[in-house]
C-alpha atoms as a PDB file:
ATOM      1  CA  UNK A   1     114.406 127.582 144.350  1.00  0.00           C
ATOM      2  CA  UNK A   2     111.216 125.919 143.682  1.00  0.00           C
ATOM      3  CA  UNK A   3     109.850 122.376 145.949  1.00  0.00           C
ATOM      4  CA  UNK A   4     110.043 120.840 143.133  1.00  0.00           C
ATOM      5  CA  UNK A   5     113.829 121.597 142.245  1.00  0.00           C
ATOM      6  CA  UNK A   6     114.323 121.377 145.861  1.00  0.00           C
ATOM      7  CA  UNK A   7     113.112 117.594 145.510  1.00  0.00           C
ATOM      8  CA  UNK A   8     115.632 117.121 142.220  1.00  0.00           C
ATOM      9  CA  UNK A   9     118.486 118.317 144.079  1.00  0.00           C
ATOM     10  CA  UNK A  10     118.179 116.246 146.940  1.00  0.00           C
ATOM     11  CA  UNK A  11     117.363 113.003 145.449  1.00  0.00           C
ATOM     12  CA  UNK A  12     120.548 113.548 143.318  1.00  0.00           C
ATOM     13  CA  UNK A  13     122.596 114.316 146.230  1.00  0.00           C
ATOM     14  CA  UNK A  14     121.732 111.072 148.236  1.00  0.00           C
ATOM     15  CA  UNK A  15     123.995 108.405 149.027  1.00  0.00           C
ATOM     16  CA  UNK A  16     124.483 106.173 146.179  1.00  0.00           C
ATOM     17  CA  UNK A  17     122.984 102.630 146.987  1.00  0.00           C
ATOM     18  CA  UNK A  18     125.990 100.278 148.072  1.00  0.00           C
ATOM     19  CA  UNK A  19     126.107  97.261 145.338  1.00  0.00           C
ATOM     20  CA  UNK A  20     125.919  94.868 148.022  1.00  0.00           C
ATOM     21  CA  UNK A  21     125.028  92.176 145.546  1.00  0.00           C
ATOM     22  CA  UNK A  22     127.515  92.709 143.484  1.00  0.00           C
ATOM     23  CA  UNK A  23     130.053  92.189 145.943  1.00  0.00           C
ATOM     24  CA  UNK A  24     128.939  88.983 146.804  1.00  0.00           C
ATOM     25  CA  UNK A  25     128.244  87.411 143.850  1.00  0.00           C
ATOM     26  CA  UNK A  26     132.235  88.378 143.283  1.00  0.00           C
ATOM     27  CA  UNK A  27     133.293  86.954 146.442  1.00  0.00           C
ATOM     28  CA  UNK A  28     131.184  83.951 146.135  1.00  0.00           C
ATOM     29  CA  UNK A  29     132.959  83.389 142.731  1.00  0.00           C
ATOM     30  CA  UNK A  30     136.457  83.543 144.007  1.00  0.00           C
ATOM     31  CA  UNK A  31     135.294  81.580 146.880  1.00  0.00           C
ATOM     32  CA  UNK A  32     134.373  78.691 144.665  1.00  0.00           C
ATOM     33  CA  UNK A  33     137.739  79.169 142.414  1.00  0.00           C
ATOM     34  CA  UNK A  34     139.958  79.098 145.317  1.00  0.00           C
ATOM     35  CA  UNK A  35     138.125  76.581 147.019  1.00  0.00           C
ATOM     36  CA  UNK A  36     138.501  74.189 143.941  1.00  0.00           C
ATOM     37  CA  UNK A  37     142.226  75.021 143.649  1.00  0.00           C
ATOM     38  CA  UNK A  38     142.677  73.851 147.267  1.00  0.00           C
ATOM     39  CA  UNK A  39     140.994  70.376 147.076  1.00  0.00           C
ATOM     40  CA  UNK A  40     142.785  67.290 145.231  1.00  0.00           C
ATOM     41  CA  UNK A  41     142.286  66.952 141.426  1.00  0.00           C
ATOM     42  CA  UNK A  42     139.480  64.105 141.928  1.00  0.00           C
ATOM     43  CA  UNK A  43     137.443  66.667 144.190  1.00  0.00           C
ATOM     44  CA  UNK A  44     138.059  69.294 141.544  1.00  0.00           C
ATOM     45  CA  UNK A  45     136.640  67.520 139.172  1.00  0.00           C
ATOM     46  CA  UNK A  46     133.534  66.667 141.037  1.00  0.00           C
ATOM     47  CA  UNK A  47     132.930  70.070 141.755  1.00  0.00           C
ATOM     48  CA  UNK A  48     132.715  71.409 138.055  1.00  0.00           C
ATOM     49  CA  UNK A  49     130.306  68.142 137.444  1.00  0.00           C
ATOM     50  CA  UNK A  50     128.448  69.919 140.183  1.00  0.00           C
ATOM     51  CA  UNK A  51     128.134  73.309 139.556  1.00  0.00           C
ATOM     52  CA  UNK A  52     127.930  73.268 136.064  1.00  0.00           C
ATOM     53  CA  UNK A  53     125.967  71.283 133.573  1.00  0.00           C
ATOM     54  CA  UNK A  54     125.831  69.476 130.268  1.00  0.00           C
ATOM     55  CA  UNK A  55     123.398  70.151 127.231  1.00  0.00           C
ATOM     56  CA  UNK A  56     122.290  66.897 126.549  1.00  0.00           C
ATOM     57  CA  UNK A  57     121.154  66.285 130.235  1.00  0.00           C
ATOM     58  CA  UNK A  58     119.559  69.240 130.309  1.00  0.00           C
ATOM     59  CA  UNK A  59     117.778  68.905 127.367  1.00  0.00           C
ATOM     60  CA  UNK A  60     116.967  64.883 127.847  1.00  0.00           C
ATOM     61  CA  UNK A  61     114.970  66.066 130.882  1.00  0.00           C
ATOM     62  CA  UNK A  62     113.266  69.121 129.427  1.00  0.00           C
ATOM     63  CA  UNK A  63     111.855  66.867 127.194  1.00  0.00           C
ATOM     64  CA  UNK A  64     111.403  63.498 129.188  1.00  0.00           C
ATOM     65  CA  UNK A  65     109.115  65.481 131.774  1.00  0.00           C
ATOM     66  CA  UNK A  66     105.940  67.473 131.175  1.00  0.00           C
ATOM     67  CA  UNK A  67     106.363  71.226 131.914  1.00  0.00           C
ATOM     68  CA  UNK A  68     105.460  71.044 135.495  1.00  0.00           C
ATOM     69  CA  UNK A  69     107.863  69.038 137.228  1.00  0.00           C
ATOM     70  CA  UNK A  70     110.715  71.346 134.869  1.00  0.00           C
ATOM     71  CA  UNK A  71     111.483  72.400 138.519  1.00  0.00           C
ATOM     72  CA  UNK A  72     113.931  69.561 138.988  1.00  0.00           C
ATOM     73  CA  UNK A  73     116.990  69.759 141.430  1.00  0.00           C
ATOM     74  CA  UNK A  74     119.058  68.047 138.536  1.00  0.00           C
ATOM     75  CA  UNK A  75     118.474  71.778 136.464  1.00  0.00           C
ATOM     76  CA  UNK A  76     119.830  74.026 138.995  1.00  0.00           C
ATOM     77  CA  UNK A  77     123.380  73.573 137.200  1.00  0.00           C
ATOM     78  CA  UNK A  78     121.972  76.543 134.923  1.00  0.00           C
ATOM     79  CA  UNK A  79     121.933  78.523 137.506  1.00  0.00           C
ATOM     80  CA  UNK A  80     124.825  77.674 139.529  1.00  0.00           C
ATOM     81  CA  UNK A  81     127.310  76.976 136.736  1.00  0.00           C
ATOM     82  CA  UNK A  82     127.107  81.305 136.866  1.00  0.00           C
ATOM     83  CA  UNK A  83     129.515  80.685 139.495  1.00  0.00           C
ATOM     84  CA  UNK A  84     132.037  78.230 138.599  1.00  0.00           C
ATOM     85  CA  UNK A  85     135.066  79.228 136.535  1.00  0.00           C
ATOM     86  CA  UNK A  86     137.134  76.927 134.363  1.00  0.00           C
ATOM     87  CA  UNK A  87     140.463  79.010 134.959  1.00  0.00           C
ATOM     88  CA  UNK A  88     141.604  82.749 136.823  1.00  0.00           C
ATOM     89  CA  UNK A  89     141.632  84.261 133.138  1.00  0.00           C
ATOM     90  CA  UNK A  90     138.191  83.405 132.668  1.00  0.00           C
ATOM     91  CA  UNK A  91     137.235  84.346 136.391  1.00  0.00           C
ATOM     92  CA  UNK A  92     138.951  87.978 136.377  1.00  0.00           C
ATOM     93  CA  UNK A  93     137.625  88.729 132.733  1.00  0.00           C
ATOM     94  CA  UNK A  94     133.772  87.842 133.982  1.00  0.00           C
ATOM     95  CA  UNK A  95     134.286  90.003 137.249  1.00  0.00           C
ATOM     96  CA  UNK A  96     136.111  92.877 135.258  1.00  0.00           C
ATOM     97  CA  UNK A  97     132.864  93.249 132.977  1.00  0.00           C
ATOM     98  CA  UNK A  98     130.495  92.594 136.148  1.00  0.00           C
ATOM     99  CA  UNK A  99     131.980  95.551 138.385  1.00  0.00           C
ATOM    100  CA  UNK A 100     132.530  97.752 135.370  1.00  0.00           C
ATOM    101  CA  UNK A 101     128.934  98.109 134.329  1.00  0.00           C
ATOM    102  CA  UNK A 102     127.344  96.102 137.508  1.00  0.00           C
ATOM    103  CA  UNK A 103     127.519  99.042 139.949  1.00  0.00           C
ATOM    104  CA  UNK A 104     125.180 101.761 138.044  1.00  0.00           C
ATOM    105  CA  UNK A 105     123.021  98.580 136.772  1.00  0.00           C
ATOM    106  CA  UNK A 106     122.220  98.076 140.766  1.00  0.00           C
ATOM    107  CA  UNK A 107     122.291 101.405 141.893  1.00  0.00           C
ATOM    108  CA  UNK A 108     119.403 101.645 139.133  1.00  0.00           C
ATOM    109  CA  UNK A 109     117.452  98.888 139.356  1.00  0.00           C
ATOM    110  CA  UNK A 110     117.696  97.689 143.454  1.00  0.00           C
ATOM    111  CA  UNK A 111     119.680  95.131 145.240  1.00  0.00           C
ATOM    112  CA  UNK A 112     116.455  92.327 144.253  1.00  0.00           C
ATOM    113  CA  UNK A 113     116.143  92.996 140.780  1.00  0.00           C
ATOM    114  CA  UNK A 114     119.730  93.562 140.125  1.00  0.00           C
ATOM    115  CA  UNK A 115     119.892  89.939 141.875  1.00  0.00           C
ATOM    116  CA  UNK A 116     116.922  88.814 139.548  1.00  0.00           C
ATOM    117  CA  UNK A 117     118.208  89.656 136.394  1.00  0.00           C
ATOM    118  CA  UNK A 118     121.975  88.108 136.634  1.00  0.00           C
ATOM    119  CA  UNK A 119     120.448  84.672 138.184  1.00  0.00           C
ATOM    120  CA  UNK A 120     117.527  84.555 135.789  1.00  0.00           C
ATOM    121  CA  UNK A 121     118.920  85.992 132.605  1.00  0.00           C
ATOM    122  CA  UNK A 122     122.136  84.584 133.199  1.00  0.00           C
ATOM    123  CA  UNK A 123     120.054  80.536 134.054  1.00  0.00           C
ATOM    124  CA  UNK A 124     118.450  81.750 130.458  1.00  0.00           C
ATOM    125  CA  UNK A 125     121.448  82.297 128.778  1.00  0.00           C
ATOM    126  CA  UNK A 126     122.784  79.185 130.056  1.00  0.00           C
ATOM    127  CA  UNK A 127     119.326  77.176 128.722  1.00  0.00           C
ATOM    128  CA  UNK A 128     119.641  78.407 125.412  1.00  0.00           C
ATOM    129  CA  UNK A 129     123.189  77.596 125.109  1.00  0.00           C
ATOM    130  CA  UNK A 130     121.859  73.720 126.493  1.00  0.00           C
ATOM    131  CA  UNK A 131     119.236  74.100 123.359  1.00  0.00           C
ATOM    132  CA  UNK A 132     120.893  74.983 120.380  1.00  0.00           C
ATOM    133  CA  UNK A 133     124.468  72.747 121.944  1.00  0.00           C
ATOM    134  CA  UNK A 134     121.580  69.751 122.116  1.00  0.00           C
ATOM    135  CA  UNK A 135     123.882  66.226 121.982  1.00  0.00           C
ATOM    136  CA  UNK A 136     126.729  67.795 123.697  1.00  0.00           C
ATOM    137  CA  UNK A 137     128.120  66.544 126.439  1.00  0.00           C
ATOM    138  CA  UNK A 138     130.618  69.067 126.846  1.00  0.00           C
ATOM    139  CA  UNK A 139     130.521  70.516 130.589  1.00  0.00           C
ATOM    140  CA  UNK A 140     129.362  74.581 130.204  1.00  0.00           C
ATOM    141  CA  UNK A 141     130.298  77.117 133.233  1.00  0.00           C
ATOM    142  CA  UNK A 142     130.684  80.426 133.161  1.00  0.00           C
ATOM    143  CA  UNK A 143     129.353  83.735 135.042  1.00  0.00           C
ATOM    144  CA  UNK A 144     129.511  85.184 130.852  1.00  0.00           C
ATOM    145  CA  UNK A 145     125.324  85.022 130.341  1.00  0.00           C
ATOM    146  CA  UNK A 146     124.084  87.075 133.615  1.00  0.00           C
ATOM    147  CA  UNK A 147     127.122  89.105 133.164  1.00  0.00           C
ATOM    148  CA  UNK A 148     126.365  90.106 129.394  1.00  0.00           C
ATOM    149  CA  UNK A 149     122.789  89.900 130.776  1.00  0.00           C
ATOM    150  CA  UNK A 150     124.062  92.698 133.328  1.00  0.00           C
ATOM    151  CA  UNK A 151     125.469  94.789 129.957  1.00  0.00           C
ATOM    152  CA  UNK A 152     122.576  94.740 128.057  1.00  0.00           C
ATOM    153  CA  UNK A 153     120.441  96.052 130.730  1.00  0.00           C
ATOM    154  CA  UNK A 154     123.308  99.032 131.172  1.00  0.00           C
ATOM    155  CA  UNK A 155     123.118  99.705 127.393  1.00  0.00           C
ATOM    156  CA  UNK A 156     119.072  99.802 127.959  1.00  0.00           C
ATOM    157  CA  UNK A 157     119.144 102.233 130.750  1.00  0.00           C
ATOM    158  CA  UNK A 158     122.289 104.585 129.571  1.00  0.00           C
ATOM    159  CA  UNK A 159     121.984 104.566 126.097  1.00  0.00           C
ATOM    160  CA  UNK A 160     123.813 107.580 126.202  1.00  0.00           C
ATOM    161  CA  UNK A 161     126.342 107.344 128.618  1.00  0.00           C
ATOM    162  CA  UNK A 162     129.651 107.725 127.615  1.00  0.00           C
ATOM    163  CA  UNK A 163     132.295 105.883 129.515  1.00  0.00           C
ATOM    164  CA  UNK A 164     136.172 107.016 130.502  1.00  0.00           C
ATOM    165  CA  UNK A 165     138.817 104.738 128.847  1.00  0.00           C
ATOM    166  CA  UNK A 166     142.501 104.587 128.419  1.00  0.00           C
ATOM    167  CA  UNK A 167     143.206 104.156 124.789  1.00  0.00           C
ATOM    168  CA  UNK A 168     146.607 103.085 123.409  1.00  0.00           C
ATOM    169  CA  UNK A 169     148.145 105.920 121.006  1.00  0.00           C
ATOM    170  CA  UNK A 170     151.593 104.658 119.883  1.00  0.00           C
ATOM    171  CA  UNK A 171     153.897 104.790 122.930  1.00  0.00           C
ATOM    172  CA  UNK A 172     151.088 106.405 125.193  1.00  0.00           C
ATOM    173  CA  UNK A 173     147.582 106.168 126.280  1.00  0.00           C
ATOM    174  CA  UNK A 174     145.148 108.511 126.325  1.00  0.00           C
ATOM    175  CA  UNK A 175     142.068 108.806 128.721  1.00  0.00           C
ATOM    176  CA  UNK A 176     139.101 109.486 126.064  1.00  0.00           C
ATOM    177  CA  UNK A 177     135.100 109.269 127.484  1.00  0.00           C
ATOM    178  CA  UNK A 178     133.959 107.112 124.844  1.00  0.00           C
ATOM    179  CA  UNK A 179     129.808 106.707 124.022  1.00  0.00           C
ATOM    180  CA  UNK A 180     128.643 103.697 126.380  1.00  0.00           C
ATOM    181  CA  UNK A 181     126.813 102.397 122.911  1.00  0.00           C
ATOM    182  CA  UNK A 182     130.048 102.244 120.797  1.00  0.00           C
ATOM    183  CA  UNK A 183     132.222 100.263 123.269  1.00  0.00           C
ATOM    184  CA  UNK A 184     128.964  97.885 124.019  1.00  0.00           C
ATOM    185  CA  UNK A 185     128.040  97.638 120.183  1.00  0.00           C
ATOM    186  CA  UNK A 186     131.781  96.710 119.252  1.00  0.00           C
ATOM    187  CA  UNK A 187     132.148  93.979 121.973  1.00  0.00           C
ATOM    188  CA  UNK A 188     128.561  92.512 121.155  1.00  0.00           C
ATOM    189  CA  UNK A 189     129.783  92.059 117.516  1.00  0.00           C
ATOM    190  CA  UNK A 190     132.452  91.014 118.617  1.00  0.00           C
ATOM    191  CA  UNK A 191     130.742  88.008 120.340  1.00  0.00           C
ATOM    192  CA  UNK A 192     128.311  87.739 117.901  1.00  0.00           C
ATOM    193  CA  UNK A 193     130.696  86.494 115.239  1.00  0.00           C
ATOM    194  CA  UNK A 194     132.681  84.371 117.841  1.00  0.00           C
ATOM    195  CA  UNK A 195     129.433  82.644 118.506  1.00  0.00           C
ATOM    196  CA  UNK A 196     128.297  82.509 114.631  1.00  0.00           C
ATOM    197  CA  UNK A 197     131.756  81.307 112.554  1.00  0.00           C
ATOM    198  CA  UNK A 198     133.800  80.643 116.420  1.00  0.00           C
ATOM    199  CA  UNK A 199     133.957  77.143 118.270  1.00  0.00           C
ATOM    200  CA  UNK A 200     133.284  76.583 121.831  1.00  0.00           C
ATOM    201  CA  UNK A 201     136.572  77.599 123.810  1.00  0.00           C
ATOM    202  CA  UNK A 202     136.784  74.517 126.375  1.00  0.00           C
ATOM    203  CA  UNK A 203     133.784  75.225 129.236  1.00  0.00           C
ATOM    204  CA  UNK A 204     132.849  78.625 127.663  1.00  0.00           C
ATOM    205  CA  UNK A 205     129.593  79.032 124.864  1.00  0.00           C
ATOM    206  CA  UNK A 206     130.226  82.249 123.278  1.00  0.00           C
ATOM    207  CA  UNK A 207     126.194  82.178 122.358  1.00  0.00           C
ATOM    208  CA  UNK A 208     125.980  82.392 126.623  1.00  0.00           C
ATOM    209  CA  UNK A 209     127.282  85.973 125.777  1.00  0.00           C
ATOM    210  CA  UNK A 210     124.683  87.075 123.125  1.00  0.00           C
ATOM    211  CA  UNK A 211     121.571  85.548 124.107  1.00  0.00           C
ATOM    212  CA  UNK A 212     122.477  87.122 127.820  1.00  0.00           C
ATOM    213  CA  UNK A 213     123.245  90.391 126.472  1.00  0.00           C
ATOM    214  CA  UNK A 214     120.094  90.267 124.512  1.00  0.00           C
ATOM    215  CA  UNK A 215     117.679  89.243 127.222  1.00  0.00           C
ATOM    216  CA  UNK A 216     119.344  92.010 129.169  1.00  0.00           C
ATOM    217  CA  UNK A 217     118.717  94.818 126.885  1.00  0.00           C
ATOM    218  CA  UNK A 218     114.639  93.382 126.567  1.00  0.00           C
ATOM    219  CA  UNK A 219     114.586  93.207 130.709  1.00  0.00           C
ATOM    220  CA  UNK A 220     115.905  96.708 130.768  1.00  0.00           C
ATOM    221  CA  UNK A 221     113.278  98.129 127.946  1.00  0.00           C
ATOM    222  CA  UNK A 222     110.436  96.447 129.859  1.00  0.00           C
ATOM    223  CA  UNK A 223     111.538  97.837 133.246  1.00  0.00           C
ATOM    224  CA  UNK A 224     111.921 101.790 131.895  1.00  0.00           C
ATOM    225  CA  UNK A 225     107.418 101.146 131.453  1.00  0.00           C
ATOM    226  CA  UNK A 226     107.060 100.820 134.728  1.00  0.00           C
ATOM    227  CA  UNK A 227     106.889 103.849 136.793  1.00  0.00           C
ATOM    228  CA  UNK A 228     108.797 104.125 139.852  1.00  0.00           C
ATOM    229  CA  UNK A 229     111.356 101.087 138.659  1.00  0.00           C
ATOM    230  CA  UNK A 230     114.533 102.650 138.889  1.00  0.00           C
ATOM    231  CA  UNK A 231     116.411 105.710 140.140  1.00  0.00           C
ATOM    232  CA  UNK A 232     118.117 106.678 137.106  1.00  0.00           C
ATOM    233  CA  UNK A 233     119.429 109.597 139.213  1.00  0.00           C
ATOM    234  CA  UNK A 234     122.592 107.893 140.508  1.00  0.00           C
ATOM    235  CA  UNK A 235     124.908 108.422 136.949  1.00  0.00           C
ATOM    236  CA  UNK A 236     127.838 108.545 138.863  1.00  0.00           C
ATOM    237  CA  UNK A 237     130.208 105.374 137.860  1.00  0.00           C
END
């Protein structure tokens, strides 16, 4: 066996990196829920007014200040609306998508970037859903843009992946490894027409979804040019 085959063999064989992140962006999420299921319904209510944010206030400072003082205390609900959740069904389907394509995302890309992309992306996500919901004073949280964010960088680094899913077949289901891009490509039209022809579902901007996924997908391009960015050896799910 040659050095360099030598070298292959044992970078494939180290320990996968342990999604640290991951984890505690999930446990800071349930956290939150259960901590706002546990206070009074006034305190409740504060809380979402404090993690998440509305369009129109967003947007009223954007363009009452001059770009540098944008860094204002009063627009960190962009960012931390990623971990408020309006219900459990909106909580577990965020987290389901997050640890599904999350873990390979980190293993790939480091426990910094990893934490990068769903905080930035996902505050992104979350400003152009404040831009094109401009007026609206309809409170927005939701983990959905850094975790589509967190998709679109998977589809951009495993284009060809295929992933193992149980598919119904009449009275049975049947475990089929489906291509990464088909299941990805069918949920993104999916919320693509949701947020085109579909209205906003109580806290939750379906365009969060698409301009997160879309972001994602650019991040992940622009990370696979430069060298040494990711260890694209861990493909183990």
């Amino acid at each position: 066996m040659t050095q360099a085959l030598r070298l292959q063999t044992f970078q494939r064989r180290r320990p996968a990196r342990w999604p640290w992140v991951l984890v505690a962006v999930c446990l800071i999420c349930l956290s939150i829920r259960l901590t706002v299921i546990l206070m009074g319904p006034a305190t409740s209510e504060a809380w979402l007014h404090f993690w998440g944010f509305r369009p129109d206030d967003v947007i009223t400072l954007l363009s009452s200040q001059p770009p540098r003082e944008w860094l204002d205390p009063n627009l960190a609900g962009l960012i931390t609306a990623l971990f408020m959740h309006a219900d459990w069904l909106h909580l577990a389907g965020n987290l389901a998508y997050l640890w599904v394509f999350g873990i390979a995302v980190e293993r790939a890309v480091g426990h910094i970037r990893f934490a990068l992309l769903f905080l930035v992306l996902g505050g992104l996500a979350n400003l152009y859903v404040a831009w094109r919901l401009d007026g609206s004073d309809l409170l927005v949280v939701g983990a959905s843009g850094g975790v589509s964010a967190i998709i679109g960088v998977y589809l951009g680094l495993f284009p060809g992946r295929r992933m193992g899913l149980w598919i119904p077949l009449g009275l049975y289901l049947q475990f089929a490894r489906v291509p990464a891009l088909l299941v990805i490509g069918s949920w993104f039209t999916l919320h693509l027409l949701y947020s085109v022809f579909g209205p906003m579902s109580q806290t939750v901007a379906w365009s969060a979804h698409v301009a997160g996924f879309l972001l994602g997908l650019l991040a992940a391009l622009l990370l696979r040019l430069v060298p040494g960015s990711l260890q694209l050896e861990f493909r183990d799910d």
